[in-house]
Protein backbone atom coordinates (compact mmCIF):
# COMPACT_ATOMS: atom_id res chain seq x y z
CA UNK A 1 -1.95 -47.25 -48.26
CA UNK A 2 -4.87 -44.89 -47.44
CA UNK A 3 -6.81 -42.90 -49.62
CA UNK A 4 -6.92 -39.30 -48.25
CA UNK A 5 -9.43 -36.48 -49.55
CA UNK A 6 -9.73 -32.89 -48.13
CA UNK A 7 -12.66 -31.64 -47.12
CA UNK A 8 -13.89 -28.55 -48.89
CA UNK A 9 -14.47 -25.97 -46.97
CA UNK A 10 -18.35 -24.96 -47.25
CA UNK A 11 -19.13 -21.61 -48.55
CA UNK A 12 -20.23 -18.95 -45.93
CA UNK A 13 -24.05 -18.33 -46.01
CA UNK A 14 -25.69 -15.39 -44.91
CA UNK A 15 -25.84 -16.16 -41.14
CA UNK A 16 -22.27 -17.28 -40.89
CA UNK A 17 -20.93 -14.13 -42.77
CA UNK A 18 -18.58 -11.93 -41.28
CA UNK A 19 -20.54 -8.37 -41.05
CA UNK A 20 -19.52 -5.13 -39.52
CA UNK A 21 -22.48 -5.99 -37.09
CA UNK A 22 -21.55 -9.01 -36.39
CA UNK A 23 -17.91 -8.19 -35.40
CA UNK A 24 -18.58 -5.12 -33.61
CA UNK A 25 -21.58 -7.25 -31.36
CA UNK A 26 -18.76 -9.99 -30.88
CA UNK A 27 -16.22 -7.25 -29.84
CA UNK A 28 -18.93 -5.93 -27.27
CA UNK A 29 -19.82 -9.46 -26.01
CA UNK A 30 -16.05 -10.06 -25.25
CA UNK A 31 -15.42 -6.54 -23.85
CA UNK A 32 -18.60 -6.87 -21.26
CA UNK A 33 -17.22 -10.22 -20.19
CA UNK A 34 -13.62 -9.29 -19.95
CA UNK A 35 -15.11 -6.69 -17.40
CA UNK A 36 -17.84 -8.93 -15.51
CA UNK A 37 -14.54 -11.16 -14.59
CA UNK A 38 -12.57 -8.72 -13.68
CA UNK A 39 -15.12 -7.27 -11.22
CA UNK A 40 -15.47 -11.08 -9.84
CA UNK A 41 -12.56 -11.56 -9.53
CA UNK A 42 -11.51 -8.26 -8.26
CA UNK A 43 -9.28 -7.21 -11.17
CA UNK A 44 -10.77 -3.94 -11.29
CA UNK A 45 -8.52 -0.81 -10.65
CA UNK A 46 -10.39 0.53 -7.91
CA UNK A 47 -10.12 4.27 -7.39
CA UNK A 48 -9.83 6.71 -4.08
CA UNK A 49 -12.44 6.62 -1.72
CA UNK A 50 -13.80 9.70 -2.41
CA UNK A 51 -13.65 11.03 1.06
CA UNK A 52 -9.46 10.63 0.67
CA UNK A 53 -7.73 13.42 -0.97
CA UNK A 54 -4.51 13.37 -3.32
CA UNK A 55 -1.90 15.18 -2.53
CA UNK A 56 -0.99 15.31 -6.00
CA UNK A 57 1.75 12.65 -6.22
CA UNK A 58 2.40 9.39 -7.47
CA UNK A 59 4.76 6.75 -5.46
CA UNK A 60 7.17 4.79 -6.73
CA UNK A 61 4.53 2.04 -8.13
CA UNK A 62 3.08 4.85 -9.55
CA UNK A 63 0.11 4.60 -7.15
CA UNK A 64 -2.04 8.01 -6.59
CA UNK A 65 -0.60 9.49 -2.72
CA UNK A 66 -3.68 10.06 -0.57
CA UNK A 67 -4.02 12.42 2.86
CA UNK A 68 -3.45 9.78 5.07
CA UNK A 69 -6.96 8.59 7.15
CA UNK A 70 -7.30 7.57 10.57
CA UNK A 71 -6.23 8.96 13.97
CA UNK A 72 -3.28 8.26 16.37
CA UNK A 73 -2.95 7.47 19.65
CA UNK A 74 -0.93 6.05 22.36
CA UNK A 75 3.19 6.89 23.65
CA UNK A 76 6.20 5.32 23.00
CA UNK A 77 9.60 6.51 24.53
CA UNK A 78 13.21 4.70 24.54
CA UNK A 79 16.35 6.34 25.99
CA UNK A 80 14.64 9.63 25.94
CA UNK A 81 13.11 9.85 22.61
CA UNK A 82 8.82 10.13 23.00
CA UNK A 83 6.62 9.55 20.26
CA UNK A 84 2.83 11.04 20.68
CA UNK A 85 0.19 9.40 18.61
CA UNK A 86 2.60 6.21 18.15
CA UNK A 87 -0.35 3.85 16.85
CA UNK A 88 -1.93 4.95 13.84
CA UNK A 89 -4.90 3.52 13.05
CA UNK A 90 -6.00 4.09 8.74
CA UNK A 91 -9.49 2.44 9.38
CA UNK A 92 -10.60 1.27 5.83
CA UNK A 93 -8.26 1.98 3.25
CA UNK A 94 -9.18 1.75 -0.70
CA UNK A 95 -6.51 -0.61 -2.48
CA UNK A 96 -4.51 1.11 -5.36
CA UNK A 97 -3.58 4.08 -3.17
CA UNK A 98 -0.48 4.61 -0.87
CA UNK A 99 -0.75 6.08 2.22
CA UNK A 100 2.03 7.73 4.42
CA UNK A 101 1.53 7.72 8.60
CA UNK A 102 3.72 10.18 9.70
CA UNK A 103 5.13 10.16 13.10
CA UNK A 104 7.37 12.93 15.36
CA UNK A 105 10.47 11.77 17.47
CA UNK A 106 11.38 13.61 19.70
CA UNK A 107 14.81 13.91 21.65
CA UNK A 108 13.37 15.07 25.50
CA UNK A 109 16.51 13.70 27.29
CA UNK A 110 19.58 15.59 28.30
CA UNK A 111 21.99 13.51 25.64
CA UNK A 112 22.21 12.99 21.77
CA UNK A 113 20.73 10.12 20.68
CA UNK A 114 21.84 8.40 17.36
CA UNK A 115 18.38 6.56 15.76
CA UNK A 116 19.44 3.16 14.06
CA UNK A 117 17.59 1.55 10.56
CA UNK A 118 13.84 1.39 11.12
CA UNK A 119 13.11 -2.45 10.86
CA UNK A 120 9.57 -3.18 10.33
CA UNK A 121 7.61 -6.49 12.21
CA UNK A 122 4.70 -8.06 10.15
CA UNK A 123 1.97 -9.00 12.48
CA UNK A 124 -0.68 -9.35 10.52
CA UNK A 125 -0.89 -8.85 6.19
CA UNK A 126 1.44 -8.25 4.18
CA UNK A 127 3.63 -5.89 2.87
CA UNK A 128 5.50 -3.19 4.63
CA UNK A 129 6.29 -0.56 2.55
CA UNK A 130 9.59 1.76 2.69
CA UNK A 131 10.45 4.21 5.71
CA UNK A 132 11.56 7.58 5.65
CA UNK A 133 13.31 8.73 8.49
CA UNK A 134 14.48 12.51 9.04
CA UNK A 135 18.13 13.06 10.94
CA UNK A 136 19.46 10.05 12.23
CA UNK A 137 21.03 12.59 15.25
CA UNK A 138 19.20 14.37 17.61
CA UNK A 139 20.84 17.32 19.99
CA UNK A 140 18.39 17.48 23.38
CA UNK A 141 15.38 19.08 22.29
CA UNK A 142 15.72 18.55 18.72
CA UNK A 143 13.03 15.94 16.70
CA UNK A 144 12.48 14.34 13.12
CA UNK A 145 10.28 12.76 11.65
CA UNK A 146 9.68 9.05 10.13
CA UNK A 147 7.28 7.87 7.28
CA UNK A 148 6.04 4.41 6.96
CA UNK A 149 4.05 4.08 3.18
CA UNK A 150 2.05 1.50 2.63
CA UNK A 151 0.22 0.73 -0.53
CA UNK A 152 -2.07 -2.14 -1.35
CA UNK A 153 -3.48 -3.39 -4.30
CA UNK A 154 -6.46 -6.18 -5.02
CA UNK A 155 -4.65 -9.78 -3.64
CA UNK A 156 -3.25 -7.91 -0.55
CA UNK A 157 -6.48 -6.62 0.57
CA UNK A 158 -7.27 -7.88 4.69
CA UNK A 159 -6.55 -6.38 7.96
CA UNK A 160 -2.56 -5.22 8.25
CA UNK A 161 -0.80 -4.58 11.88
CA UNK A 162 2.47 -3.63 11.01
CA UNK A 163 5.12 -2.56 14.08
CA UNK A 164 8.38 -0.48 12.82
CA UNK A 165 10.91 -0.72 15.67
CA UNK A 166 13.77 2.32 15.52
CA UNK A 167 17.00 1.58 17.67
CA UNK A 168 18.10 4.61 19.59
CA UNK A 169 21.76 4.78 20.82
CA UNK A 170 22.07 7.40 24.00
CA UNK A 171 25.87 6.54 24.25
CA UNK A 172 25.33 4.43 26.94
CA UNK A 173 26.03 0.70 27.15
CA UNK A 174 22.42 -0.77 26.64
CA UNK A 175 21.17 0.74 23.19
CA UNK A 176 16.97 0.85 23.74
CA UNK A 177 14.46 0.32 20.43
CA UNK A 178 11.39 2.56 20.14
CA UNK A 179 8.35 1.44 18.70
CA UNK A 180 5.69 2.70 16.55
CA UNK A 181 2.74 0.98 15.30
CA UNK A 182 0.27 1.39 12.08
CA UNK A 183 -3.09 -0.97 11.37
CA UNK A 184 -5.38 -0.76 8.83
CA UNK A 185 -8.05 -2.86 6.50
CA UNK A 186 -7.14 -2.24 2.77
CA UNK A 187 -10.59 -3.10 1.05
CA UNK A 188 -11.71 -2.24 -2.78
């Protein structure tokens, strides 16, 4: 049978003594490195570009809702319905921001149209975010509008080509999809 004898625990000495100092410099120490990795390793919340404004609302994730950047160009048309500006391209997009490309369909054809579920195609990224479309029925003449949000946050950063393709039903026997495009690079 062993003998066994605790070890007594050695008294603290001056420079092993628990100041105020001393904590508060350890509390710094662990705060500046808690933030050096999280720059590294791109935890940081990163903010707005500064040349994006809010419109003064939060999304769903509870992301800030920025004027949406970037320009539009290009057509798109199926049984009648025309879409100006149907390929928005953001440019560079901060992360931790949603944006919301907005497009215009238009009914130019001499029939009602009935527009189907957007269904999004992921070409390149990750992500698509929900749609918003208008009236689902549009008289000859009429339009709506659909929104496509996307919002990105540090992990899904990259170039993103997303297609949303919107059936459109003229009442005759071949239904037609229209197609709308958005790309972007989401960067911190």
């Amino acid at each position: 049978m062993s003998h066994f004898t605790p070890r007594r625990a050695r008294p603290l000495t001056k420079s092993r003594a628990r100041t105020p100092r001393r904590r508060m410099l350890t509390a710094a120490a662990l705060g500046l490195g808690l933030a050096a990795g999280a720059a590294i390793f791109g935890l940081a919340a990163a903010g707005p570009d500064e040349d994006l404004a809010r419109i003064g609302e939060l999304n769903a994730m509870g992301l800030p809702v920025v004027e949406t950047p970037g320009t539009g160009d290009g057509r798109s048309e199926a049984a009648g319905v025309v879409v100006e500006a149907a390929r928005w391209d953001l440019g560079q997009v901060p992360l931790n921001v949603a944006v919301r490309p907005t497009w215009t369909l238009r009914n130019t054809g001499d029939r009602p149209v009935i527009l189907g579920e957007p269904h999004p195609e992921l070409r390149e990224g990750c992500c698509p975010g929900p749609t918003t479309l208008g009236t689902r029925t549009l008289a000859p003449g009429a339009s709506t509008t659909l929104t496509f949000e996307l919002a990105m946050h540090p992990g899904m950063d990259g170039p993103h080509d997303l297609g949303l393709h919107i059936p459109v039903d003229d009442g005759t026997t071949s239904d037609e999809v229209l197609t709308v495009e958005v790309v972007g690079d989401f960067r911190s």
